[in-house]
Protein backbone atom coordinates (compact mmCIF):
# COMPACT_ATOMS: atom_id res chain seq x y z
CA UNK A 1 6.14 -29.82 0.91
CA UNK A 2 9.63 -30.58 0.83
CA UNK A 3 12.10 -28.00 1.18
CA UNK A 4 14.66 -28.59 -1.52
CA UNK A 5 13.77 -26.67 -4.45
CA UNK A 6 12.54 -29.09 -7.44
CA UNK A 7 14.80 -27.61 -9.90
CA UNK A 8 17.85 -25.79 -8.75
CA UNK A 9 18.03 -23.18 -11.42
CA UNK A 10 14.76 -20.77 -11.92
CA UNK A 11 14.47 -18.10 -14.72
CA UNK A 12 12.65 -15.93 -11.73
CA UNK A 13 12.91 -16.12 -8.21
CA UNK A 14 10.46 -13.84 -5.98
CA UNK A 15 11.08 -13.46 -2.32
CA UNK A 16 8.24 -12.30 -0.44
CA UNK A 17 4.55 -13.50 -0.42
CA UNK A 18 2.95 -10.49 -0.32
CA UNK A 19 1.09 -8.26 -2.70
CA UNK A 20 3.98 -7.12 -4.76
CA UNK A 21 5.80 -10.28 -5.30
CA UNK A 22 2.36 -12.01 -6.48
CA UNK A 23 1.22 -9.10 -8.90
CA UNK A 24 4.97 -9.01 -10.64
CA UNK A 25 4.47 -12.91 -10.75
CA UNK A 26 1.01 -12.75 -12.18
CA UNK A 27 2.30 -10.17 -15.15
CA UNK A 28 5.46 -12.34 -15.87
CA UNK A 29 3.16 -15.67 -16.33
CA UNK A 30 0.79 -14.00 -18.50
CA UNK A 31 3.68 -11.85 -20.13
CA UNK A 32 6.12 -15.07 -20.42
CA UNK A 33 3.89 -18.11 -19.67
CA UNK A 34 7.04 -20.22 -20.33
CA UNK A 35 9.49 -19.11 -17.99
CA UNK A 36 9.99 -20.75 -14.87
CA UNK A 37 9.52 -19.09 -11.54
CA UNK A 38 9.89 -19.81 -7.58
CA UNK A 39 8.58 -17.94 -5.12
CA UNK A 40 9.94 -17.99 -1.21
CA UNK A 41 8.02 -16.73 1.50
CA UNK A 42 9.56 -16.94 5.34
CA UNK A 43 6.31 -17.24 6.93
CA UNK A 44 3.50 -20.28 6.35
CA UNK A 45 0.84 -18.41 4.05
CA UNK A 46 1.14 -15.36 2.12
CA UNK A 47 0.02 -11.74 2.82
CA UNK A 48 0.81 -11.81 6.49
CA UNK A 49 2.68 -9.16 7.22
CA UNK A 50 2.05 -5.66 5.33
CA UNK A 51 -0.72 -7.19 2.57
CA UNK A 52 -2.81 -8.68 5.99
CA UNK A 53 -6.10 -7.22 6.05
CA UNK A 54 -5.34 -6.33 9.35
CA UNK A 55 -1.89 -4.79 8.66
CA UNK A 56 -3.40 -2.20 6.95
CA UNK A 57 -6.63 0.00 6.40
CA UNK A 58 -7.68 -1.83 3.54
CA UNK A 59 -8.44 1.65 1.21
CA UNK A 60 -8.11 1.44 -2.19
CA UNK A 61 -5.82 4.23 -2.62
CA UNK A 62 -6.84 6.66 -4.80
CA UNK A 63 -6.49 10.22 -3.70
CA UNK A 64 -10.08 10.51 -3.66
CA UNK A 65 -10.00 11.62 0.23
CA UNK A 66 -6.28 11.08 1.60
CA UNK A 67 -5.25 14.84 2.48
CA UNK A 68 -1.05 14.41 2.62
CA UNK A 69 -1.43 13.73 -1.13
CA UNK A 70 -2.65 17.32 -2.35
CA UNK A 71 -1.73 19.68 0.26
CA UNK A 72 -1.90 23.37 0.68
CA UNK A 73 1.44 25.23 -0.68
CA UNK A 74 2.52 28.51 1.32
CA UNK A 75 -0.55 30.25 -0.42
CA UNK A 76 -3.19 28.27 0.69
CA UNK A 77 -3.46 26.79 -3.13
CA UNK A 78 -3.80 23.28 -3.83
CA UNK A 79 -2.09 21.62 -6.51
CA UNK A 80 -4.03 18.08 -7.57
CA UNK A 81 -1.17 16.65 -9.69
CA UNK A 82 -0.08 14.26 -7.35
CA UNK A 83 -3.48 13.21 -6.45
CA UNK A 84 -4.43 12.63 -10.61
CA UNK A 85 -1.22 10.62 -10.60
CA UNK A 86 -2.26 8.29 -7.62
CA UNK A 87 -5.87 8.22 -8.58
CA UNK A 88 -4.49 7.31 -12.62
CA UNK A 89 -2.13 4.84 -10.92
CA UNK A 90 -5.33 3.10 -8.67
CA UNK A 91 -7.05 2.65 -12.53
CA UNK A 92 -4.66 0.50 -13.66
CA UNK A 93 -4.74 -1.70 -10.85
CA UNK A 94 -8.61 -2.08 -11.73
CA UNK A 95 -8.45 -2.87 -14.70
CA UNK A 96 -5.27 -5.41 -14.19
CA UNK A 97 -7.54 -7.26 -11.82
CA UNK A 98 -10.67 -7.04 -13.88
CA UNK A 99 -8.73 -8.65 -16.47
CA UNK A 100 -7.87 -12.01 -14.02
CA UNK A 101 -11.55 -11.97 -12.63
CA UNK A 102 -12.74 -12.21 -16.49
CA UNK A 103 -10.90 -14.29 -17.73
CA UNK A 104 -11.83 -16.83 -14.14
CA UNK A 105 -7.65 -16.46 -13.66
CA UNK A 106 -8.68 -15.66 -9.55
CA UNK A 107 -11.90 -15.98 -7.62
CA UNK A 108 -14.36 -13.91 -7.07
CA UNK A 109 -13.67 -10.10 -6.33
CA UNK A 110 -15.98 -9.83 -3.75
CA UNK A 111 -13.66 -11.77 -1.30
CA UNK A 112 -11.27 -9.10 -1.95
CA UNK A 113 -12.62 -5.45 -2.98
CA UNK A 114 -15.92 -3.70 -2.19
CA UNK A 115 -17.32 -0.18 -2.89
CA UNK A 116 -17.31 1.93 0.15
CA UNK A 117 -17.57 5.58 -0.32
CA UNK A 118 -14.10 7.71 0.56
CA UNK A 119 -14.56 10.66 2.29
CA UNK A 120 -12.31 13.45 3.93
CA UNK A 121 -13.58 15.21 6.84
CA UNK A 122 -12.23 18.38 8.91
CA UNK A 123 -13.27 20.50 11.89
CA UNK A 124 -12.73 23.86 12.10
CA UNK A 125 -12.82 27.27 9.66
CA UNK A 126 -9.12 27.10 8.62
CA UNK A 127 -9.31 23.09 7.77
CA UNK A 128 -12.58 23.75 6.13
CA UNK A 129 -11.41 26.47 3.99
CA UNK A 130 -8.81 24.12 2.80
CA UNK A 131 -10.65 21.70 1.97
CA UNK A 132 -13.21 23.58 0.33
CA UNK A 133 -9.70 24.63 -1.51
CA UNK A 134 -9.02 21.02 -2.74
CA UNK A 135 -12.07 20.07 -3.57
CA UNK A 136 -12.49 23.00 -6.14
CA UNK A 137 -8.88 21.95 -8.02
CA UNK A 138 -10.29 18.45 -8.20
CA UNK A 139 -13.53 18.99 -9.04
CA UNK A 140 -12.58 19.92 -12.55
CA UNK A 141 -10.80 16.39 -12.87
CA UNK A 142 -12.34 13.84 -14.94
CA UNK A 143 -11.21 11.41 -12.06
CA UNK A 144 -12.93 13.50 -9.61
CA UNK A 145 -15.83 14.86 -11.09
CA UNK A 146 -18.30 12.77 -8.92
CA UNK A 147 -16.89 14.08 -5.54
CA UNK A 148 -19.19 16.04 -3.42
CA UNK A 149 -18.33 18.82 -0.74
CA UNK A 150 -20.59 19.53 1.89
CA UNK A 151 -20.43 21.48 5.24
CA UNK A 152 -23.86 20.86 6.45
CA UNK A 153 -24.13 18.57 9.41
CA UNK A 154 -27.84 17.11 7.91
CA UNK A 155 -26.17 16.22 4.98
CA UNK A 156 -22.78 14.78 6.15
CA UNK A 157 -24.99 12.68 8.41
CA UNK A 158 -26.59 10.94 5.38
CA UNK A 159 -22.80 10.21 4.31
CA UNK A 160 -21.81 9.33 7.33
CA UNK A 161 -24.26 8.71 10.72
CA UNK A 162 -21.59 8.11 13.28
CA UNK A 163 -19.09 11.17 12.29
CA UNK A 164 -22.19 14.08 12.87
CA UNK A 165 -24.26 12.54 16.00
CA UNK A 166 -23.59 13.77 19.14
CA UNK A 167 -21.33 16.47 17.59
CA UNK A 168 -21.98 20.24 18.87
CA UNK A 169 -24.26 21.67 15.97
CA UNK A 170 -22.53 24.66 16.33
CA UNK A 171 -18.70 22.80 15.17
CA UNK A 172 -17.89 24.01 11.57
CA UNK A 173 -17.59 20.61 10.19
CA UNK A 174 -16.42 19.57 6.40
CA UNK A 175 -16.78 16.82 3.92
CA UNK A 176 -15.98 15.67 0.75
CA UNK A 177 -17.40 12.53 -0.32
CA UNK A 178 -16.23 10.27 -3.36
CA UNK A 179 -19.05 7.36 -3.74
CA UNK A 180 -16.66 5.11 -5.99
CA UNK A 181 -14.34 4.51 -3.44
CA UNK A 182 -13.39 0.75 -2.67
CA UNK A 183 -11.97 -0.91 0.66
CA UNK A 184 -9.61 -4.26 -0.56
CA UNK A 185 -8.36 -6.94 1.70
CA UNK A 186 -5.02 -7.00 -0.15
CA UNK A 187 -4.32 -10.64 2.11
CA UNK A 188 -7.15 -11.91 0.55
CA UNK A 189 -6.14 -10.71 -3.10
CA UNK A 190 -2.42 -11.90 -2.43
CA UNK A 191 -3.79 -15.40 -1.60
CA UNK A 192 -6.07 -15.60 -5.06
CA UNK A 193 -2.84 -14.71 -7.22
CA UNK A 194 -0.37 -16.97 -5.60
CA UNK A 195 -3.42 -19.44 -6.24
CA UNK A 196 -3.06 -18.55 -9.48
CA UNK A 197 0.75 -18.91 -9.41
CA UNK A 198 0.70 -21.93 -8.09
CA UNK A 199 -1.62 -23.76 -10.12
CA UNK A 200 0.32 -22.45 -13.52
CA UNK A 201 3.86 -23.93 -12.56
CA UNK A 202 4.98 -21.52 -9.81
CA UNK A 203 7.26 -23.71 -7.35
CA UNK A 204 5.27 -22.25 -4.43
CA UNK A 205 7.48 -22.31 -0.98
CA UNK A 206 6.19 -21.41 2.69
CA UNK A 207 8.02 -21.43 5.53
CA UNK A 208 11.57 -21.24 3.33
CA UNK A 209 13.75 -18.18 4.50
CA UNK A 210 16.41 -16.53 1.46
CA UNK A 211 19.52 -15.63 4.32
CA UNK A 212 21.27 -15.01 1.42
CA UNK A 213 22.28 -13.59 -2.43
CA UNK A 214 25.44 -13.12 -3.89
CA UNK A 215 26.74 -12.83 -7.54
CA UNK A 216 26.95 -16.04 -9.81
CA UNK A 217 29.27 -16.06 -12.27
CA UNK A 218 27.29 -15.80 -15.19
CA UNK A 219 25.61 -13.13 -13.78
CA UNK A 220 22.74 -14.45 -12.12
CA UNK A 221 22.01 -14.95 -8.67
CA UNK A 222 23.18 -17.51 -6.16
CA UNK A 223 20.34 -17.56 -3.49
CA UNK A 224 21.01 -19.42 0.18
CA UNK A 225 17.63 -20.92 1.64
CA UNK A 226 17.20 -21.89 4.84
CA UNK A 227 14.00 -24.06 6.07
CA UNK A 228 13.61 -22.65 9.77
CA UNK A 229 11.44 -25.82 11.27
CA UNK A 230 13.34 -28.52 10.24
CA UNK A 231 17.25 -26.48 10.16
CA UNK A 232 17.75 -27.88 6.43
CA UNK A 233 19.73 -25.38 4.18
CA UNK A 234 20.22 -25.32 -0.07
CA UNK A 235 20.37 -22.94 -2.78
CA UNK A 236 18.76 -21.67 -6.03
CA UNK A 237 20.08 -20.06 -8.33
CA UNK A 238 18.10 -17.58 -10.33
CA UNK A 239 18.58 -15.09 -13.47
CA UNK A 240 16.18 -12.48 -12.20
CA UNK A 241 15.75 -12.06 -8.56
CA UNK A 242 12.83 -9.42 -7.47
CA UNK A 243 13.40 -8.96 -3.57
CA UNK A 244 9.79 -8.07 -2.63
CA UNK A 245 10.29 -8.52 1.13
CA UNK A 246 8.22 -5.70 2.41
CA UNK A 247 10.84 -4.38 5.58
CA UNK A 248 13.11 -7.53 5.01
CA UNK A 249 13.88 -5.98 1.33
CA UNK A 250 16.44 -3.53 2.49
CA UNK A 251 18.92 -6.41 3.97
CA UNK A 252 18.35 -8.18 1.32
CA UNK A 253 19.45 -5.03 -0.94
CA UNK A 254 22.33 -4.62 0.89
CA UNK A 255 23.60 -8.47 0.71
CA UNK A 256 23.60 -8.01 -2.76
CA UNK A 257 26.21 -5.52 -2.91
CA UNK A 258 24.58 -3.65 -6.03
CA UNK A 259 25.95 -0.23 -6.53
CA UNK A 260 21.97 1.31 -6.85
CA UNK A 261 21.45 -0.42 -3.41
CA UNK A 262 24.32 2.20 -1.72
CA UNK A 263 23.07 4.76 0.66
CA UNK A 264 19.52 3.30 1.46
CA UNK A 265 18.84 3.07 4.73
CA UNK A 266 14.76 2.48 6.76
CA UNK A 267 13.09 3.84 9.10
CA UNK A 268 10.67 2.09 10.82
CA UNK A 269 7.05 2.93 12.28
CA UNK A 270 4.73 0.39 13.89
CA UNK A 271 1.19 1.31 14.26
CA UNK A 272 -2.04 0.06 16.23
CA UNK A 273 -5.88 0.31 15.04
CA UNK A 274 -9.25 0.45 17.23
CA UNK A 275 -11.18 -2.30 15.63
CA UNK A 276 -14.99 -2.59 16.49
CA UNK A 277 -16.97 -6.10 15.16
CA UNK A 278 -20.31 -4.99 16.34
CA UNK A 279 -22.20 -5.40 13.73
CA UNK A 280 -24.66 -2.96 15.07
CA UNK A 281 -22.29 -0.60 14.88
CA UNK A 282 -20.72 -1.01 11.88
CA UNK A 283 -24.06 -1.33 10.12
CA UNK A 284 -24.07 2.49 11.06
CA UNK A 285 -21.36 3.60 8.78
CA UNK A 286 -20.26 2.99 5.36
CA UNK A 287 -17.58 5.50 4.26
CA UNK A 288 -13.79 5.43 4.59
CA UNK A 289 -13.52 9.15 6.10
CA UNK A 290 -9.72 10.69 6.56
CA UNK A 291 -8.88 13.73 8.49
CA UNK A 292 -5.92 15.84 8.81
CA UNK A 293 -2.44 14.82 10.32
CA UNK A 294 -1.33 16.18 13.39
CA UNK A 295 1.48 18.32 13.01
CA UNK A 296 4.74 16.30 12.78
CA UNK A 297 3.24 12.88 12.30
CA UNK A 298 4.10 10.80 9.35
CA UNK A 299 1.62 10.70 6.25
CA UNK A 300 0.61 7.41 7.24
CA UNK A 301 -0.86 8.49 10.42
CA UNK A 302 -3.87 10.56 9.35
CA UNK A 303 -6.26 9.98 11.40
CA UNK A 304 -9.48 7.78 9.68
CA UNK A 305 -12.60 6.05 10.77
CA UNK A 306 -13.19 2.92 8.45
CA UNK A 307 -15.81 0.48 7.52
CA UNK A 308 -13.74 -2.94 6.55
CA UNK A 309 -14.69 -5.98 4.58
CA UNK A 310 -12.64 -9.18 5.61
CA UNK A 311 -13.55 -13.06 5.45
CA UNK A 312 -17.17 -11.66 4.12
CA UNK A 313 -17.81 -9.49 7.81
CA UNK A 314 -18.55 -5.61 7.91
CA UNK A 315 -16.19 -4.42 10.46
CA UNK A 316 -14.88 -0.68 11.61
CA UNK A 317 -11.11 0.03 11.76
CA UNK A 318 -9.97 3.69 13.50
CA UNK A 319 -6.32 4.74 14.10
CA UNK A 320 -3.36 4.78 13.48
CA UNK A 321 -1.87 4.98 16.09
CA UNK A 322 1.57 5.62 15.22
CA UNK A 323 4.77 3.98 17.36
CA UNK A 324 8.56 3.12 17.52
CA UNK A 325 9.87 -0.58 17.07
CA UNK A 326 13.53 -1.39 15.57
CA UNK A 327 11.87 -4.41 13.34
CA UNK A 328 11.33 -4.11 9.95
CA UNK A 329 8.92 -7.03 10.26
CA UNK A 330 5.90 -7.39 12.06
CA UNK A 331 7.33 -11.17 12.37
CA UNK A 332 10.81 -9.39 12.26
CA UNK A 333 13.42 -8.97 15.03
CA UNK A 334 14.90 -6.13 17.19
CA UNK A 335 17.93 -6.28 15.45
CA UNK A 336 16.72 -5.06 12.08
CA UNK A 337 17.26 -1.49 12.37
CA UNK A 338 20.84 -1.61 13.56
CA UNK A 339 22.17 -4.42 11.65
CA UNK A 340 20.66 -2.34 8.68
CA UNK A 341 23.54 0.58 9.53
CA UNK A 342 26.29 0.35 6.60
CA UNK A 343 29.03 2.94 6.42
CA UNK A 344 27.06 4.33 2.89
CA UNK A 345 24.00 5.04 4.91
CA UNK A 346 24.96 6.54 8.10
CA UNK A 347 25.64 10.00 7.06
CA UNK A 348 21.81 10.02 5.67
CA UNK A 349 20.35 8.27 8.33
CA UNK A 350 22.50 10.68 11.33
CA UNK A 351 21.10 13.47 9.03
CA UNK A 352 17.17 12.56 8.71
CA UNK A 353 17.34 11.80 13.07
CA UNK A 354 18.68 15.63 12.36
CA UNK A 355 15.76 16.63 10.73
CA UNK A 356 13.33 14.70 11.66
CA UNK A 357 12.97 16.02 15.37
CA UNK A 358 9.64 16.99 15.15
CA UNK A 359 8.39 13.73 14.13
CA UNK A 360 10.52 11.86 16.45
CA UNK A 361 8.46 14.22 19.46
CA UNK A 362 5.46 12.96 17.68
CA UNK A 363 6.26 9.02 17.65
CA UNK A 364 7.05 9.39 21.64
CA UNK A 365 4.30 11.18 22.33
CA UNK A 366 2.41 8.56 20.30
CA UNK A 367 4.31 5.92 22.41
CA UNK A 368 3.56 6.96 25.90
CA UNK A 369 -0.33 8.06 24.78
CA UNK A 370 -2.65 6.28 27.25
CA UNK A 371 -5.33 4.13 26.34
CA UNK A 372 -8.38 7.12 27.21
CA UNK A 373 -6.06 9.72 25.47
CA UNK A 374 -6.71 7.67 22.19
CA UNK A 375 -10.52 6.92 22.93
CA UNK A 376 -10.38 10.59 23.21
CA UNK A 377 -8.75 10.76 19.29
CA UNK A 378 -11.61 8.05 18.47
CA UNK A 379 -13.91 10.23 19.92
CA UNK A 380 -12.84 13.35 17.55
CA UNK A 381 -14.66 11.46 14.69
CA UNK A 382 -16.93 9.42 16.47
CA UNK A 383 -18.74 11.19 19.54
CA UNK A 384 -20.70 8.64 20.70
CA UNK A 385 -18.04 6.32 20.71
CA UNK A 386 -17.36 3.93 23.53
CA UNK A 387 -14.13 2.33 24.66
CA UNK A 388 -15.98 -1.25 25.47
CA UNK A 389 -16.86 -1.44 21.74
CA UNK A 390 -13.36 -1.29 20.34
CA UNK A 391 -10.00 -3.67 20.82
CA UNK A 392 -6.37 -2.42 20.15
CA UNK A 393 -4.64 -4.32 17.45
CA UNK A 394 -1.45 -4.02 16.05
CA UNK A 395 -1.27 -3.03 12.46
CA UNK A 396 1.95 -3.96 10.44
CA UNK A 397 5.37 -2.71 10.06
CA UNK A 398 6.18 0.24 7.87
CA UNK A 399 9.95 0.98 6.83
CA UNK A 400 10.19 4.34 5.48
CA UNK A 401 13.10 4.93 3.34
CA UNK A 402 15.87 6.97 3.79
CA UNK A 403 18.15 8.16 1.28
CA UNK A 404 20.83 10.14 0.50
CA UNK A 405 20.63 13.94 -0.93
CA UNK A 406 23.19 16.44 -2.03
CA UNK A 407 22.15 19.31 -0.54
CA UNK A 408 20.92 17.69 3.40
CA UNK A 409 22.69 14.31 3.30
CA UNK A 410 19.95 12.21 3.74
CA UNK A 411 15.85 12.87 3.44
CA UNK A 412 13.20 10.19 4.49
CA UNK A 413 10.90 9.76 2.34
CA UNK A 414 7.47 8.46 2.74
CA UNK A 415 6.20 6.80 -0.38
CA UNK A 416 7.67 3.64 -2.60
CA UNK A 417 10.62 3.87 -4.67
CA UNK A 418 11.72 0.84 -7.27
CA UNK A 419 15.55 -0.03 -7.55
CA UNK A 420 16.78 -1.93 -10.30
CA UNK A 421 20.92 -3.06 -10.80
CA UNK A 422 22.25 -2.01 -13.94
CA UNK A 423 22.36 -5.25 -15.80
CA UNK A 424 18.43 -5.51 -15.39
CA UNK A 425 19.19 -9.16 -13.20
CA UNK A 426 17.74 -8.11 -9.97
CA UNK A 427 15.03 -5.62 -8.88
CA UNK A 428 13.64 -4.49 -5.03
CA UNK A 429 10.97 -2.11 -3.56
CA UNK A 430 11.55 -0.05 -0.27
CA UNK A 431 8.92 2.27 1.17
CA UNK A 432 5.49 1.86 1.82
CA UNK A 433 2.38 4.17 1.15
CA UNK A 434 0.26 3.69 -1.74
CA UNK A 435 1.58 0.53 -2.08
CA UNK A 436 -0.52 -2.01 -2.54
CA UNK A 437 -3.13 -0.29 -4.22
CA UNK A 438 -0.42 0.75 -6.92
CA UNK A 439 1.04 -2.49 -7.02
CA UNK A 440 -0.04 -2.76 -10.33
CA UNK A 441 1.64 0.21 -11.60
CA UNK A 442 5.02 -0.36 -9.48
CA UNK A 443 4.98 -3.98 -11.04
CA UNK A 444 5.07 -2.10 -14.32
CA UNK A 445 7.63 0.16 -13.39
CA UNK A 446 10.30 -2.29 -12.11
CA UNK A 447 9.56 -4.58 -15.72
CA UNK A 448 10.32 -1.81 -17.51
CA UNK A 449 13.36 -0.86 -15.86
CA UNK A 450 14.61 -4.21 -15.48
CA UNK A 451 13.73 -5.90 -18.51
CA UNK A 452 13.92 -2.92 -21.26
CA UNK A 453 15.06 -5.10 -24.00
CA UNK A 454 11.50 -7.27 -23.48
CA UNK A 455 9.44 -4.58 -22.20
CA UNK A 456 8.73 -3.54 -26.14
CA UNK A 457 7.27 -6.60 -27.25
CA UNK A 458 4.70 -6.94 -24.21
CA UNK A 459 3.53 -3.61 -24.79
CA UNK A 460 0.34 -5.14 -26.62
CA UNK A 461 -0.01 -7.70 -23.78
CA UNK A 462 -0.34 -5.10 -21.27
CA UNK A 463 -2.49 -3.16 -23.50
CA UNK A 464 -4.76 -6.17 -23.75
CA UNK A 465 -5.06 -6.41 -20.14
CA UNK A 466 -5.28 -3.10 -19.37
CA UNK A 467 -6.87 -0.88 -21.96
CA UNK A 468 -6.10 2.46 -20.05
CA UNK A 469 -2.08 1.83 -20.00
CA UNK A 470 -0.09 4.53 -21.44
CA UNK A 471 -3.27 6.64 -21.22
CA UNK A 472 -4.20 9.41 -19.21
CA UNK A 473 -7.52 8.91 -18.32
CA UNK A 474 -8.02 12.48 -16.30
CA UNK A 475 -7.37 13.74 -19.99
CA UNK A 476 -10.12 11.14 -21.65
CA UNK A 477 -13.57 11.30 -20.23
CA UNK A 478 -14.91 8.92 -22.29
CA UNK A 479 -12.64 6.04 -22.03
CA UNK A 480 -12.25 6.84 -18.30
CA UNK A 481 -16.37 6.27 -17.91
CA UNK A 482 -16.34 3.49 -20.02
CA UNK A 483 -13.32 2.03 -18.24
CA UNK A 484 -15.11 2.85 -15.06
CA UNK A 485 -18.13 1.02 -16.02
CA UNK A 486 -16.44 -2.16 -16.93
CA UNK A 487 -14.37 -2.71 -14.33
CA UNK A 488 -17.11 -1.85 -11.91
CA UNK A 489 -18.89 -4.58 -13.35
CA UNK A 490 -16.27 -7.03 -13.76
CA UNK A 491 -15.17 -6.27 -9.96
CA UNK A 492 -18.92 -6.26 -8.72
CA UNK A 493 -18.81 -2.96 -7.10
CA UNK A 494 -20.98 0.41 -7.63
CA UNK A 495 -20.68 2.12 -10.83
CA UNK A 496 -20.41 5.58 -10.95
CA UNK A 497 -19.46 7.13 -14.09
CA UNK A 498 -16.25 9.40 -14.81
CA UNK A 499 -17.81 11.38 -17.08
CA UNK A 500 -20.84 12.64 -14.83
């Protein structure tokens, strides 16, 4: 590999080699097979920070059991739109990656996605009553007609051994249980579609870090590189730039002096995981099962007990743990968070530490939580847990964002959001959960928005790849079951059919 650029002038540059850069760059080549694209990644493979298998949970994100995304309003109602939306969302990245698998564009899916049942699970009568709650305003859902709720312990131990024995039979307990749930190593999916890239004229480059972006005169981009190991420096210059730098997006953003990039600022939250590779164990339990947050914590800290799939080896994953660290990156520095402060985005960011103090409590309590305190949390959804079985890892880095807001001055908000400049020349995603299970969609989101003049003519390309676009599947049983079946079988996992 050498580190000048072959060409000095790309049609597309994508920095970032993780799951978002590689799903926008697998559309455009299929949407514009002629167009030349580079792709720049700081570290030496792709999907190593947020898209790593063990940077994340690995669920397939579909609402089918995460709580945060239909909770209870003031009433004690549930409302499932958000949920339909995330679950409709999850379909499309299906079927987008059904599509490559058929057509022998990536290997085969079982490297990367399995079916492991999702379920939610809650102790006690006012969690269970809630729950009970959700589960009868999804039922009705097409999307969710095969979920189950149960609050016997005999039959929540057939779902799930581990969660029930050793438990007080006396503990009003709750499940629901979603069998069509998947677990996807997004690393491994991120390395088959810059595979993909690379063998269909992507100018791949590891190790190559973009320190900088600034306006060309024609409108493009002028992009600085900078090639770490050997000190070597040169440029690019691009007419669409898509800064898919998970954390490192946001100074990115900010370099390019874009109006839409003005009063953005991130907030980041490291985590850590209990991981247990005793296969014994992990034989034991086959069900992605998510609890409740504690009060004050983030969304991404629900509590969840997980069987994994990575490198072909049934694993369990329990946490997060949530914590503090000023990086954006996992592979980031100290400095990120402060030399992220711009005069546009203090007033937001003084205004979410304003209030935000509740969660702040939570992240150093989270901080200072000794190692037996989180057994303990382990221990909430595994009895029989014990501490020699599990290790502590560190999960990845999540930068929530934080924008402004008219009426507080600045809210953080904790989900993804797609900015575009005006002109359509450069595009960037900040935030984090669903993510990369709604690449897909997201991908689809920033085209549109930054390429509306060509976004009408690949309308029947995306259609072809993805029958359910422009769709709503909660609304069509039968195209949602027969979508269901085929990308079940193209993606080798367990059908179970929508329209049950």
């Amino acid at each position: 590999m050498t580190f000048i650029s072959k060409t000095p002038h790309a049609d597309v540059v994508l920095i970032g080699g993780g799951i978002m850069s590689a799903t926008l760059g697998a559309f455009l080549k299929q949407l514009e097979p002629d167009w030349t694209i580079s792709l720049f990644e700081r570290l030496d493979q792709p999907g190593l920070e947020s898209s790593g298998p063990w940077n994340n949970a690995g669920t397939g994100h579909a609402a089918l059991c995460e709580l945060n995304y239909s909770p209870a309003a003031k009433d004690g109602s549930v409302n499932p739109a958000k949920a339909l939306l995330i679950n409709e969302q999850f379909q499309l990245s299906r079927q987008f990656w059904s599509h490559l698998v058929d057509r022998n564009l990536i290997g085969s899916p079982k490297g990367f996605i399995n079916t492991v049942p999702h379920m939610s699970f809650v102790i006690g009568e006012d969690h269970a009553r809630f729950l009970k709650t959700r589960y009868e305003a999804l039922k009705p859902h097409t999307l969710f007609r095969s979920m189950e709720y149960s609050e016997d312990h005999a039959q929540i131990a057939k779902w799930a051994p581990l969660i029930v024995k050793g438990r007080d039979p006396k503990q009003r307990i709750a499940a629901t249980r979603a069998a069509e749930g998947t677990d996807v190593d997004f690393g491994a999916l991120t390395r088959e579609l810059t595979t993909y890239l690379g063998n269909n004229g992507v100018e791949i480059n590891y190790g190559h870090d973009v320190t900088g972006i600034s306006r060309a005169s024609d409108g493009g981009w002028d992009l600085s590189l900078k090639y770490p190991k050997s000190g070597e420096h040169g440029k690019i210059h691009a007419k669409f730039v898509f800064v898919g730098a998970g954390g490192g997006a946001l100074h990115l953003l900010q370099a390019s002096g874009i109006p839409e990039s003005k009063g953005y600022g991130g907030f980041p939250v490291s985590g850590q995981f209990f991981r247990c590779t005793d296969e014994t164990i992990a034989a034991q339990h086959s069900a992605k099962v998510y609890g409740q947050a504690s009060v004050g914590a983030p969304p991404m800290s629900v509590p969840h007990l997980d069987t994994r799939y990575v490198d072909g080896k049934r694993s369990l994953l329990f946490g997060p743990y949530a914590g503090f660290s000023t990086n954006f990156l996992k592979n980031g520095s100290y400095l990120d968070l402060p030399l992220s402060i711009r005069p546009g985005n203090i007033i937001p960011m003084l205004a979410v530490a304003k209030d935000n103090m509740d969660l702040t409590a939570y992240l150093v309590k989270e901080v200072v939580k000794k190692h037996d305190q989180k057994v303990e949390a382990l221990r909430e959804y595994y009895p029989e847990a014990k501490s020699g079985d599990w290790e502590l890892i560190t999960a990845g880095q999540r930068v929530q964002i934080i924008k402004k807001d008219p009426q507080k001055g600045g809210i953080l908000q904790f989900g993804t959001e797609v900015i575009a400049g005006r002109d359509g020349s450069i595009g960037a995603l900040l935030g984090a959960s669903p993510g990369a299970s709604t690449a897909v969609p997201i991908m689809i989101e920033l085209l549109q928005k930054t390429f509306p003049k060509n976004f009408k003519g690949w309308q029947s390309k995306l259609k072809d790849m993805m029958p359910g676009y422009g769709v709503k599947l909660d609304e069509n049983p039968e195209l949602a079951a027969e979508l269901e079946r085929a990308t079940a079988k193209s993606l080798q996992l367990e059908s179970v059919s929508a329209s049950r």
